[in-house]
Protein backbone atom coordinates (compact mmCIF):
# COMPACT_ATOMS: atom_id res chain seq x y z
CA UNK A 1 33.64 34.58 15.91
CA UNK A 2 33.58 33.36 19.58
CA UNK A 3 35.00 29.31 20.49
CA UNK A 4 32.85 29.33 23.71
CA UNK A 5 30.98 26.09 24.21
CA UNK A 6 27.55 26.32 23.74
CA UNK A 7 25.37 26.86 26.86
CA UNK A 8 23.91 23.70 28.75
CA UNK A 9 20.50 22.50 27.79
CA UNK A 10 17.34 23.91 30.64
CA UNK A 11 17.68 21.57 33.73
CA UNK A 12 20.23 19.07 32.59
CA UNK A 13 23.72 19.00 34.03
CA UNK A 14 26.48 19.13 31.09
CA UNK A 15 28.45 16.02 31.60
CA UNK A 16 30.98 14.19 29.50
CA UNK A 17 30.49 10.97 30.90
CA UNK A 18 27.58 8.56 29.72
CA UNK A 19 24.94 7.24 32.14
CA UNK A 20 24.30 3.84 32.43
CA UNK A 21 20.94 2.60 31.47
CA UNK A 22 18.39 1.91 34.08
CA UNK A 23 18.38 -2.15 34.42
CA UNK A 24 14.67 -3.86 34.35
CA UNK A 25 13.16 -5.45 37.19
CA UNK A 26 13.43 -9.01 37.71
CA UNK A 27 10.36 -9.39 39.94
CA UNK A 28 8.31 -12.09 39.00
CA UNK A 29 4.61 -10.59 38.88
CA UNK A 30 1.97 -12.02 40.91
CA UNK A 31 -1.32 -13.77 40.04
CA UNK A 32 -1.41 -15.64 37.11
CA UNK A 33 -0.80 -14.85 33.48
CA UNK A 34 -4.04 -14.24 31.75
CA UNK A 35 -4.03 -14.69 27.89
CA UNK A 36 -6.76 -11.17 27.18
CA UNK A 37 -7.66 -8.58 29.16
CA UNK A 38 -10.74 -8.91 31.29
CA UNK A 39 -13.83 -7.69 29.90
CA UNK A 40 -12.40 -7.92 26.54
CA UNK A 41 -14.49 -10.10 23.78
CA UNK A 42 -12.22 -13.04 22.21
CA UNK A 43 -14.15 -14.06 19.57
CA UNK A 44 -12.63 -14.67 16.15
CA UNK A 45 -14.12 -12.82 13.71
CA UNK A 46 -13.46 -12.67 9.92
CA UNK A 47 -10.49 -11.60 8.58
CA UNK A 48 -11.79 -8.11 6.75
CA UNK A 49 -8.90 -7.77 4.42
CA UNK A 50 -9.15 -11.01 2.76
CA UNK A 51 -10.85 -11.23 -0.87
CA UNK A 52 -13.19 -13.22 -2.61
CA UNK A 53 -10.74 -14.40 -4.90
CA UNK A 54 -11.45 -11.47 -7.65
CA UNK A 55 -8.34 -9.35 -8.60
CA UNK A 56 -7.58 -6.46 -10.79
CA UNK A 57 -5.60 -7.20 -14.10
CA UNK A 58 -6.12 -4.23 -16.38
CA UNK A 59 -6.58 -0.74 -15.10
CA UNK A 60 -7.61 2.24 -17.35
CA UNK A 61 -6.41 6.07 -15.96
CA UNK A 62 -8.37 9.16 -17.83
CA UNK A 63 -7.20 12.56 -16.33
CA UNK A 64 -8.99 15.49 -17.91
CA UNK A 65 -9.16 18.55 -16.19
CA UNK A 66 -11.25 21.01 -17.17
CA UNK A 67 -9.73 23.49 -19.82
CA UNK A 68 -6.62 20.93 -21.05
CA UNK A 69 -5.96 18.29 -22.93
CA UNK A 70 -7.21 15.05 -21.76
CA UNK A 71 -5.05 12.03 -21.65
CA UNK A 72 -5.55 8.65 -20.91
CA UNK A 73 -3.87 4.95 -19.70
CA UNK A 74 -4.52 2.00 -20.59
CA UNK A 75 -2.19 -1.22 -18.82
CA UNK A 76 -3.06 -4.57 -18.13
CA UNK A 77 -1.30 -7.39 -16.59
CA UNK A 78 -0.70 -9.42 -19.92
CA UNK A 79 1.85 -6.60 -20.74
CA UNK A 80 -0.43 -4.20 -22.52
CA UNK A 81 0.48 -0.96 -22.03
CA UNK A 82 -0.98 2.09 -24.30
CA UNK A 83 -1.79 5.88 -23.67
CA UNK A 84 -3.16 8.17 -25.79
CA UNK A 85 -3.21 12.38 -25.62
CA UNK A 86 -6.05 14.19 -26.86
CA UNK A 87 -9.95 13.82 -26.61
CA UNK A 88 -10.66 11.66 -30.00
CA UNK A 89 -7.62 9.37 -29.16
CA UNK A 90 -9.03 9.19 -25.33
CA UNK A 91 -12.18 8.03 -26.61
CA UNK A 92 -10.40 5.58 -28.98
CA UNK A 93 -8.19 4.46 -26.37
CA UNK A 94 -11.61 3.53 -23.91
CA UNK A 95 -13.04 1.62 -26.52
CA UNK A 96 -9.81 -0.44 -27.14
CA UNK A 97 -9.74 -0.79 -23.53
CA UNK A 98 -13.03 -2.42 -23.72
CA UNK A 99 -12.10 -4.54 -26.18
CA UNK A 100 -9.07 -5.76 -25.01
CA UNK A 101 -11.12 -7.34 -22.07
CA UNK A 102 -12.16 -10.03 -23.85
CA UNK A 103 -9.50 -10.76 -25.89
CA UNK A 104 -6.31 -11.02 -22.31
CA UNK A 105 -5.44 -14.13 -22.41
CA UNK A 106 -5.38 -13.51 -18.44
CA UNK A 107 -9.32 -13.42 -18.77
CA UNK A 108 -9.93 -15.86 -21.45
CA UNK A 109 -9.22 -19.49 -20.29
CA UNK A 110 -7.55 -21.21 -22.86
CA UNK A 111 -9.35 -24.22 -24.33
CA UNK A 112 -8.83 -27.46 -26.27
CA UNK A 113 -5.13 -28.40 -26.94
CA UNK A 114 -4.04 -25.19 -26.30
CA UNK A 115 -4.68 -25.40 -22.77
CA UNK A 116 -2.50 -28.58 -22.38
């Protein structure tokens, strides 16, 4: 095994000391500062990402590639959480799904004294 250094990088001179860094200018520029670009439209406009106050609370995940077992998911916000392997207990598992929708207490609004 050889201990020679390693040859210098293409076009830069092998030093051992570090460069200082370039400073920035402390011009002022001229004209005036201009809040947009010219030509360029300032109109506000909509936010796109914002909702209309709808969110998910239960999701349901089926995988079932063709030739295998199908499985399934079933969570919701309120804690639920089931799965189920196979295609009758899939199918069972949808329904429940279904039915759990109107039974969350995250989608049902409570009424009478319970909801004082």
């Amino acid at each position: 095994m050889s201990t020679r250094p390693h040859p210098p990088l293409e076009g830069r001179p092998r030093t051992n000391r570090p460069h200082a860094a370039q400073q920035a200018c402390d011009e002022a520029a001229l004209g005036a500062p201009k809040g947009v670009a010219e030509g360029v439209r300032s109109a506000v406009r909509p936010d796109p990402h914002t909702g209309d106050g709808r969110y998910p609370v239960a999701w349901l995940h089926i995988v079932a590639p063709r030739g295998t077992v199908p499985t399934a998911t079933s969570k919701c916000a309120c804690g639920r959480d089931r799965s189920a392997i196979g295609r009758a207990r899939v199918l069972a598992l949808i329904d429940d799904h279904t039915a759990h929708r109107d039974a969350c207490p995250l989608r049902t609004p409570l009424e009478g004294r319970t909801a004082a």
